[in-house]
N, C-alpha and C. Protein backbone atom coordinates (compact mmCIF):
# COMPACT_ATOMS: atom_id res chain seq x y z
N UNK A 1 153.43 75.36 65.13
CA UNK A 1 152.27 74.94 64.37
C UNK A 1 152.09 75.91 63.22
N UNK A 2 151.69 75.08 62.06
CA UNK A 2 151.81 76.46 60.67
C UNK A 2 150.21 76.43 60.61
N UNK A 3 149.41 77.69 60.47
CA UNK A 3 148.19 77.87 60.21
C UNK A 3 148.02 79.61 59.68
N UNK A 4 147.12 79.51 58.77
CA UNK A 4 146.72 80.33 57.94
C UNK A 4 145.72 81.23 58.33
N UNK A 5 145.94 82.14 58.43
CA UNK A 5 144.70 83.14 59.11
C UNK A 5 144.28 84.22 58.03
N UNK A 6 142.90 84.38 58.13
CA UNK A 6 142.20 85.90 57.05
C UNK A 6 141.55 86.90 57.70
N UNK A 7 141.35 87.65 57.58
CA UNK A 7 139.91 88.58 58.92
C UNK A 7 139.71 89.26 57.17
N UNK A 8 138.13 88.54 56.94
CA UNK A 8 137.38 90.03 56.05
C UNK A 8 136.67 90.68 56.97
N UNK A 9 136.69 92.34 56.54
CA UNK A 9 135.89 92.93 56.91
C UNK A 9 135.58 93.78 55.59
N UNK A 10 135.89 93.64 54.55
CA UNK A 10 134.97 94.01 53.73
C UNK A 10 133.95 93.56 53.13
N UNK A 11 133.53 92.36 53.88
CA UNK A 11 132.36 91.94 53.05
C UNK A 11 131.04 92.49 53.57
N UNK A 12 130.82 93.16 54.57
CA UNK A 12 129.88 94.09 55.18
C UNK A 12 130.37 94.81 56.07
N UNK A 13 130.17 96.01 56.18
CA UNK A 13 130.71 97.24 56.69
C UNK A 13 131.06 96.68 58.62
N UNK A 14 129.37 95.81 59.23
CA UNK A 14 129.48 96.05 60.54
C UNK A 14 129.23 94.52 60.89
N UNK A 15 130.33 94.00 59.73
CA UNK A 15 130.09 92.24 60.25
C UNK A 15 131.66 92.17 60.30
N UNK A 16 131.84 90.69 60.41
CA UNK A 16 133.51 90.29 60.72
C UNK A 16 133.73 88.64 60.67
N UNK A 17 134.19 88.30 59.91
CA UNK A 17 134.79 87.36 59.39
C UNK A 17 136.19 86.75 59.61
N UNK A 18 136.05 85.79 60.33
CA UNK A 18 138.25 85.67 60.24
C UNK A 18 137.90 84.19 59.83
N UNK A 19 139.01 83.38 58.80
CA UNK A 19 139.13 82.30 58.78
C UNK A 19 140.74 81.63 59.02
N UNK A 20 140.70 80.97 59.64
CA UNK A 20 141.96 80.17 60.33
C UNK A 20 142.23 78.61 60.53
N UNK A 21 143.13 78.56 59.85
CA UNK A 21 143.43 76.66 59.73
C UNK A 21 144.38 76.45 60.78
N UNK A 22 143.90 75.15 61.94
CA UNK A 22 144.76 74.83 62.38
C UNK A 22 145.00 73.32 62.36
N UNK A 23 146.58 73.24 62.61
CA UNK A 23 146.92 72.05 62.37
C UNK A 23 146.65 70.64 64.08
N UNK A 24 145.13 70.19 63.72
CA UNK A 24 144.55 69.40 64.71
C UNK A 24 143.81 68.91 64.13
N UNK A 25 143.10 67.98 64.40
CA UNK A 25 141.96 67.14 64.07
C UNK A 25 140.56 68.19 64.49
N UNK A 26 139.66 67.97 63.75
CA UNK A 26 138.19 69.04 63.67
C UNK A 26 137.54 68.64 65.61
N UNK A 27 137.45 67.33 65.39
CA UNK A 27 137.02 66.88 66.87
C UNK A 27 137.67 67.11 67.96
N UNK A 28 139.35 67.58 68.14
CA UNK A 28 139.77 68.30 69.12
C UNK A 28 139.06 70.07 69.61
N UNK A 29 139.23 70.23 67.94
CA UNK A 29 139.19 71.64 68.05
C UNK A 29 137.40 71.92 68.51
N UNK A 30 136.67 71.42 67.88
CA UNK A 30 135.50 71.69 68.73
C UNK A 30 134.94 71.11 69.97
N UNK A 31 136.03 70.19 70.67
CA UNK A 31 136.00 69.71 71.87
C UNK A 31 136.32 70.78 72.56
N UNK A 32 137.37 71.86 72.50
CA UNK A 32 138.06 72.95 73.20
C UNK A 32 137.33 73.80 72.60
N UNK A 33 136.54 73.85 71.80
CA UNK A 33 135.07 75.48 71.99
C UNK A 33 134.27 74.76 72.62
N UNK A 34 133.68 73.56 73.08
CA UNK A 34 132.59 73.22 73.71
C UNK A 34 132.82 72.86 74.97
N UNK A 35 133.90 72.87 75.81
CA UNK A 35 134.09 72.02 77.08
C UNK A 35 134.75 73.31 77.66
N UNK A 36 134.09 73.14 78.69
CA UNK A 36 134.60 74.84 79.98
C UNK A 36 136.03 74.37 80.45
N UNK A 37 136.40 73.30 80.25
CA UNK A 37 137.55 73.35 81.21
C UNK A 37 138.61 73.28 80.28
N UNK A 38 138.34 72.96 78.42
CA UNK A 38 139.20 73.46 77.67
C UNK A 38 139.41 75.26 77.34
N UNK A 39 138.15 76.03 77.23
CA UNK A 39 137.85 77.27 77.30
C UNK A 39 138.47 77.85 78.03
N UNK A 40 138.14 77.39 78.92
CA UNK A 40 139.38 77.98 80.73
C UNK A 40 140.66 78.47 79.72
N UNK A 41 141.22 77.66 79.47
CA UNK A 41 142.45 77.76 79.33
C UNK A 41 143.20 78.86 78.07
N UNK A 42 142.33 79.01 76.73
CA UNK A 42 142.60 79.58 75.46
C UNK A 42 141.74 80.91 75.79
N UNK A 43 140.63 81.15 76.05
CA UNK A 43 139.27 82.39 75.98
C UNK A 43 140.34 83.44 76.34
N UNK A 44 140.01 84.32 75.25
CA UNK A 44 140.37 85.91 75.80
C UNK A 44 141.71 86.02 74.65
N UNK A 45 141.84 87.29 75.06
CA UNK A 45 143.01 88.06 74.44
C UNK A 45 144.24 87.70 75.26
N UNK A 46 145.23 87.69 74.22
CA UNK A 46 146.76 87.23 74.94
C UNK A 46 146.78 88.10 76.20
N UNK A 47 147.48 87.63 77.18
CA UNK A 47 147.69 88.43 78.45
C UNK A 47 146.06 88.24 79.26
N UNK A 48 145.39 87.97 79.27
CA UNK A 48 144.20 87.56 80.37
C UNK A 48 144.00 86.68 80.61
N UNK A 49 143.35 86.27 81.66
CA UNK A 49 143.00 85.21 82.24
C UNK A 49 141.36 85.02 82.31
N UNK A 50 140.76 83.94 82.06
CA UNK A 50 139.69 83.19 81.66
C UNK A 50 139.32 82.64 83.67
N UNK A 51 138.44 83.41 84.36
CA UNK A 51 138.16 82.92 85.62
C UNK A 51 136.61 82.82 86.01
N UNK A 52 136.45 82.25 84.81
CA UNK A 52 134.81 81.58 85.35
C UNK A 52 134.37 81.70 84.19
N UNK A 53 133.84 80.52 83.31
CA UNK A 53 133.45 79.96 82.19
C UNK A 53 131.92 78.39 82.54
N UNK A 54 130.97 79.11 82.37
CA UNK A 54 130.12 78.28 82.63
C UNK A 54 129.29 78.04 80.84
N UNK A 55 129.12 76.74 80.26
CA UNK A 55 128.82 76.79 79.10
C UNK A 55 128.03 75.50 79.12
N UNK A 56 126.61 75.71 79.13
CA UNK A 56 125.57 74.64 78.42
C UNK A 56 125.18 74.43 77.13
N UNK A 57 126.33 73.82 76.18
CA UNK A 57 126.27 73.76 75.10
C UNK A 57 125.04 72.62 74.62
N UNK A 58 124.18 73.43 74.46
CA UNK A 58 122.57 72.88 73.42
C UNK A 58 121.77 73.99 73.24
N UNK A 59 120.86 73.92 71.83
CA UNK A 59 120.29 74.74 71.71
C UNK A 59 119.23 75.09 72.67
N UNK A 60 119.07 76.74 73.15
CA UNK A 60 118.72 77.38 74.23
C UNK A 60 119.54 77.21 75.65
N UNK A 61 120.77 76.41 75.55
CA UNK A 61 121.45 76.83 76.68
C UNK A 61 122.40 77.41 76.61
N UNK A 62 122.65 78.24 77.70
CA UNK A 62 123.55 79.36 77.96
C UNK A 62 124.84 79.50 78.32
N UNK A 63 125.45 80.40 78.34
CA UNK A 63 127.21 80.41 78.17
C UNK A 63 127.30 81.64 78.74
N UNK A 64 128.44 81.71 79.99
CA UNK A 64 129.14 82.87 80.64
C UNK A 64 130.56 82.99 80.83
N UNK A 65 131.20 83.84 80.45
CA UNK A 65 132.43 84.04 81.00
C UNK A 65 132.77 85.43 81.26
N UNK A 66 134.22 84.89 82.30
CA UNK A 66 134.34 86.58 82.64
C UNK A 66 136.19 86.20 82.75
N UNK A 67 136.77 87.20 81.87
CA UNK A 67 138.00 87.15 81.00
C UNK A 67 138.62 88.41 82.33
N UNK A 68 139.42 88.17 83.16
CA UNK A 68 141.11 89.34 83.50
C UNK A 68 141.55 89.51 83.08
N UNK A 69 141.73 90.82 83.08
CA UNK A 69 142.53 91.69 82.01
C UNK A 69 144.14 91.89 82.47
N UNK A 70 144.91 92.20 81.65
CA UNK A 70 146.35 92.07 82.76
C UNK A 70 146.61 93.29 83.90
N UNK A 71 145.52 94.29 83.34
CA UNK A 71 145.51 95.67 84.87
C UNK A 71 144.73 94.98 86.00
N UNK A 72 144.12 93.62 85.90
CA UNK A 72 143.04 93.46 86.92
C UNK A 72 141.42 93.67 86.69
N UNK A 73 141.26 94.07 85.41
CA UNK A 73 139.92 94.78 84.88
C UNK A 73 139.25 93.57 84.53
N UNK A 74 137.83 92.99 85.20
CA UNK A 74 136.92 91.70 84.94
C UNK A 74 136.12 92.05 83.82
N UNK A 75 136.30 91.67 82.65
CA UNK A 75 135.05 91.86 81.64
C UNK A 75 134.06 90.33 81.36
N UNK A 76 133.22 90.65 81.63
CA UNK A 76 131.91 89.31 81.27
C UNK A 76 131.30 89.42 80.24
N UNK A 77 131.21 88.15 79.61
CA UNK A 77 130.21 87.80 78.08
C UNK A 77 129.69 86.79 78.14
N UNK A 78 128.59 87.05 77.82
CA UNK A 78 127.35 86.25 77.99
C UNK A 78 126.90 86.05 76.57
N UNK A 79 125.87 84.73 76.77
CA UNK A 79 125.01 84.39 75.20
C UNK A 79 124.41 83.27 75.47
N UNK A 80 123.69 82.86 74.42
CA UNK A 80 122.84 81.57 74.36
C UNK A 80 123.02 80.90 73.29
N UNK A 81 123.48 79.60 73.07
CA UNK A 81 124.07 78.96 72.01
C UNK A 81 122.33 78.70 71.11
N UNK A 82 122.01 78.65 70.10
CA UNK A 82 121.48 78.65 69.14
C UNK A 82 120.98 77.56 68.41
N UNK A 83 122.20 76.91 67.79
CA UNK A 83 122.66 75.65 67.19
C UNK A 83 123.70 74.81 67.28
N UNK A 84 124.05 73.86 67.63
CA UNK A 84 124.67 72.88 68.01
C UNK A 84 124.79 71.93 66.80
N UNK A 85 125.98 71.64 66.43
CA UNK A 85 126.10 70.43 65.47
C UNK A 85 127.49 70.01 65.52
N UNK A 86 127.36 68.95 66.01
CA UNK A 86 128.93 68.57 66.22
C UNK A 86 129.22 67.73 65.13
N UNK A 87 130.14 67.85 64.53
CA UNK A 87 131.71 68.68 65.19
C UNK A 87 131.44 69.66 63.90
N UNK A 88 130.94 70.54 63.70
CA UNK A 88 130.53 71.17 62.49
C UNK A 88 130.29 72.32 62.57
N UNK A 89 129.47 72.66 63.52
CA UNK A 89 128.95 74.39 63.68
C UNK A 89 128.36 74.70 64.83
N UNK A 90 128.79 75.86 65.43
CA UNK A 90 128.10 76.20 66.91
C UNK A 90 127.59 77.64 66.18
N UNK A 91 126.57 78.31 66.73
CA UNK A 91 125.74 79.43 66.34
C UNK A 91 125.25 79.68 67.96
N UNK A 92 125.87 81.23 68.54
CA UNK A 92 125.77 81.25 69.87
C UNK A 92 125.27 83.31 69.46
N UNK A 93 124.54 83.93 70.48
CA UNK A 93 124.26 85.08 70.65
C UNK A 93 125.65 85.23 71.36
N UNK A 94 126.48 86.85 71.99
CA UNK A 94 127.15 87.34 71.85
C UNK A 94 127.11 88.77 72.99
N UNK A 95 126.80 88.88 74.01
CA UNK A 95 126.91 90.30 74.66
C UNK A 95 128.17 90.33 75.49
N UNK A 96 128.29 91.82 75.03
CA UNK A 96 129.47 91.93 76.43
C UNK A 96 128.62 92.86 77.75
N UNK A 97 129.10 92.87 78.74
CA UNK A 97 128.05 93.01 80.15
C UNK A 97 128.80 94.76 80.04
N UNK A 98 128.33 95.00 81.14
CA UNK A 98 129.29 96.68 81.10
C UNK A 98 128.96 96.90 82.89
N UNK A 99 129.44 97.81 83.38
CA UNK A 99 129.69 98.01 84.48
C UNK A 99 128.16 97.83 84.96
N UNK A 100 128.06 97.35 86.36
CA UNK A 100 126.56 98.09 87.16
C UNK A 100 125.71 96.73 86.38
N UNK A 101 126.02 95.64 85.60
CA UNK A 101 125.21 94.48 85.36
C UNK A 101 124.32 94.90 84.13
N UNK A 102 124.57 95.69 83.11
CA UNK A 102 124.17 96.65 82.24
C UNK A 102 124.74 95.49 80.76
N UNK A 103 123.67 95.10 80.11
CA UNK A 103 124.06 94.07 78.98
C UNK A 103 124.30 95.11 77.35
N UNK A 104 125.36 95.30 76.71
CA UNK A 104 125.66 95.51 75.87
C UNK A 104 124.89 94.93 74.80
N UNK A 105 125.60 95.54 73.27
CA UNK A 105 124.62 95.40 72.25
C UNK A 105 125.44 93.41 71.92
N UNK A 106 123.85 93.15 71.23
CA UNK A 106 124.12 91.76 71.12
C UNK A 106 124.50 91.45 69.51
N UNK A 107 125.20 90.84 69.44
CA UNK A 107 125.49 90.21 68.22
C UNK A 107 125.27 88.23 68.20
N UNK A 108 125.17 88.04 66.98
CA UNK A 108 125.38 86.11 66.59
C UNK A 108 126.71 85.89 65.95
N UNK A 109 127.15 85.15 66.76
CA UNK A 109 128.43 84.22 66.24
C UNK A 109 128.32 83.14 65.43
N UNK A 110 128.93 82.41 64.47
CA UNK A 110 128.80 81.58 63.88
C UNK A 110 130.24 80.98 63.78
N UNK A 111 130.27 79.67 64.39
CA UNK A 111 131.99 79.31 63.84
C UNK A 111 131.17 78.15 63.42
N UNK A 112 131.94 77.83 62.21
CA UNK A 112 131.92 76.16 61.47
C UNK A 112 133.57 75.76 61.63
N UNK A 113 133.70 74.38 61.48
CA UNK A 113 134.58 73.67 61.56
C UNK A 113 134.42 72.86 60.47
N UNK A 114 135.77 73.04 59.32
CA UNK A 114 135.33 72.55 58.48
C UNK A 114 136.71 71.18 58.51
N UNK A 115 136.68 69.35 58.34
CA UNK A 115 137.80 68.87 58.16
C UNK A 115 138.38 69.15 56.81
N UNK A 116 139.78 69.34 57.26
CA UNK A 116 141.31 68.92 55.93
C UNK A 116 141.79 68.05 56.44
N UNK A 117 141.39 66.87 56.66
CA UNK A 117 141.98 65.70 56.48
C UNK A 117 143.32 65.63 57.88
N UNK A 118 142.62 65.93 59.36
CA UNK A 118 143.56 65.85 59.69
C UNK A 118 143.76 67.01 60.35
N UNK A 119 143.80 68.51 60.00
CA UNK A 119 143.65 69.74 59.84
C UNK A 119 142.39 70.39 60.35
N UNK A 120 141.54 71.52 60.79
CA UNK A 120 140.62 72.01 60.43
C UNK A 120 140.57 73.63 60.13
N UNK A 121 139.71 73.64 59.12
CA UNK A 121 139.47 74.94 59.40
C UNK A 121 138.27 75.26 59.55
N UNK A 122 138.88 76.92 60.50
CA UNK A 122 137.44 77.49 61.34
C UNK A 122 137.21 78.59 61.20
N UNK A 123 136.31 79.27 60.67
CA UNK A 123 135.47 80.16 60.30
C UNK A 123 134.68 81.13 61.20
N UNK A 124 134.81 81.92 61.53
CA UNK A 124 134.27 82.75 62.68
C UNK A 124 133.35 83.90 62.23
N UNK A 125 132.29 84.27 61.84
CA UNK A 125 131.47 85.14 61.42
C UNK A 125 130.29 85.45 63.06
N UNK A 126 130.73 87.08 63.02
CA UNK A 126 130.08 87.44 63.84
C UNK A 126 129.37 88.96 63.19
N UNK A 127 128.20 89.02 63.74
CA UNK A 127 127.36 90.00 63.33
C UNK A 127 126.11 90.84 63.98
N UNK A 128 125.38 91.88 63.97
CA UNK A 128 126.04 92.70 63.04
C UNK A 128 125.94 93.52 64.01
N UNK A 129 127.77 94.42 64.21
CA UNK A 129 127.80 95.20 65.31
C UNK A 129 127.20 96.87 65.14
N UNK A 130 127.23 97.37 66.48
CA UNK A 130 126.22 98.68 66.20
C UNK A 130 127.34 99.72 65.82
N UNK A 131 128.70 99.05 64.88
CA UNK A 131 129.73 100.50 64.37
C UNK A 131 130.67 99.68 64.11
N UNK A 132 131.28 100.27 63.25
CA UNK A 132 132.83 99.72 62.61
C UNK A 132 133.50 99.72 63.51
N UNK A 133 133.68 100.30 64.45
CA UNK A 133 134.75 100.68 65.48
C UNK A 133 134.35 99.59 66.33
N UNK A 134 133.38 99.30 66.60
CA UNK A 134 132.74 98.05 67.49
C UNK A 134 133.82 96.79 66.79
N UNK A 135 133.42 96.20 65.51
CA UNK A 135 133.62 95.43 64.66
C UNK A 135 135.27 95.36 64.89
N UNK A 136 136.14 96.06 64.62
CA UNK A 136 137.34 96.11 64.42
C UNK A 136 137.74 96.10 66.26
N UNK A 137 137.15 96.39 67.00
CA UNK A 137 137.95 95.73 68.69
C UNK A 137 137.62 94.43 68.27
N UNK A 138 136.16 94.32 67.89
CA UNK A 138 136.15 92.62 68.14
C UNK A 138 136.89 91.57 67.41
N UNK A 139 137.69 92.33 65.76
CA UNK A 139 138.39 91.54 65.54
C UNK A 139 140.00 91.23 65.91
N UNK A 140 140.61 92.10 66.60
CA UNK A 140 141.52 92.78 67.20
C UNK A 140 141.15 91.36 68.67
N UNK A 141 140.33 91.28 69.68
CA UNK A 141 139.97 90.00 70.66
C UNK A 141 140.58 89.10 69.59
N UNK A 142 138.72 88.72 68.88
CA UNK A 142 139.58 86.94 68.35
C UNK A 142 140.40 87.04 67.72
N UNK A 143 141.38 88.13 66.45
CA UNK A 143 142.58 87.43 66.47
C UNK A 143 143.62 86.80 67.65
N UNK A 144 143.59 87.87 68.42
CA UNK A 144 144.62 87.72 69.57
C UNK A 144 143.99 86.34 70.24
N UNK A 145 142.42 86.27 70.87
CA UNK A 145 142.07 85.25 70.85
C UNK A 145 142.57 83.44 70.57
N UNK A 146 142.35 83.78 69.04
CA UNK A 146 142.55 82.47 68.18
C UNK A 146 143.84 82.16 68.42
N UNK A 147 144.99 83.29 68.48
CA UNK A 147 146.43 83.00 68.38
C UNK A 147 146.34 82.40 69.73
N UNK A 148 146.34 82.53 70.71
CA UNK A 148 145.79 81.81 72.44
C UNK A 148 145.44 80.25 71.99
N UNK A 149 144.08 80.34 71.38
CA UNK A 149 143.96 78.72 70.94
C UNK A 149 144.72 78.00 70.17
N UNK A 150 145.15 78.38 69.47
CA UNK A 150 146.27 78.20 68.51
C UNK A 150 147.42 76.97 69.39
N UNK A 151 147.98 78.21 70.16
CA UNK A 151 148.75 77.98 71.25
C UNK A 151 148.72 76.35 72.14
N UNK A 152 147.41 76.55 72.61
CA UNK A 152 146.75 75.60 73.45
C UNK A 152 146.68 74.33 72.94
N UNK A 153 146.05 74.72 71.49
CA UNK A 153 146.24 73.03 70.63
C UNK A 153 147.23 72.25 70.61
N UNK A 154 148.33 73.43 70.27
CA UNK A 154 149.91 72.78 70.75
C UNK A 154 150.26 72.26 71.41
N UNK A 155 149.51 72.25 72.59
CA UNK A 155 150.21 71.77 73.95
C UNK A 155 149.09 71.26 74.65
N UNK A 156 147.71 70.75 73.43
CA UNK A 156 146.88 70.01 74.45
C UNK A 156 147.35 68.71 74.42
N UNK A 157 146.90 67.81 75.31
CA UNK A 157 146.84 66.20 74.93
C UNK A 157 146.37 65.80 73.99
């Protein structure tokens, strides 16, 4: 599959931006951010596993997952979706959990889905983390991430 990927991070020091075209129809691709049992399968960084994904996609309902790491290490992220517009834009809050049930700093996600005819591209703006160093793991996930979905599109039905 040929698709085009960007990550700004210079457009604000402690925000993050990636944009990425993939070659699918817009209504697949936000079928597999909105449906747990497509999520299952792409969520996380290459090499983990996605083992419990619960997602009430509408505004004020909530979203959990908890991503294996390839040592065995469970990390959980939690949020509350925001805005809902299909097939167009999801706007979801953003924590990662930390040991002992301890909720990390929160950020807002924003992906739009935009159609090319066939194509979409998707836009990922997340914000605003408490350090550059924060910012740059998280873009370091969704690239590796996206390349996972990427993947998946390939070989969905």
């Amino acid at each position: 599959m040929t698709a085009r990927a960007s990550a700004d991070v210079a457009s604000a020091p402690r925000e993050l931006v990636i944009t990425r075209i993939f070659n699918a129809p817009r209504c697949l691709v936000f079928k597999a951010w909105t449906e747990a049992e497509h999520a299952m399968r792409w969520w996380g960084p290459l090499g983990f596993t996605t083992i419990s994904c619960e997602m009430d996609v509408r505004p004020g309902g909530a979203w959990r997952r908890c991503m294996r790491s390839p040592e065995g290490v469970d990390y959980w992220r939690h949020g509350v979706y925001h805005e809902v517009v299909e097939p167009e834009r999801l706007v979801f809050s953003y924590v990662s959990d930390h040991p002992g049930g301890i909720s990390g700093h929160e950020t807002l996600v924003t992906v739009t889905f935009t159609d090319l005819g066939g194509k979409t591209e998707l836009t990922l703006h997340q914000a605003v983390f408490e350090s550059i160093a924060a910012r740059n793991a998280h873009q370091r996930g969704w690239t590796s991430c996206l390349e996972r979905f990427a993947q998946y599109l390939v070989n969905s039905p």
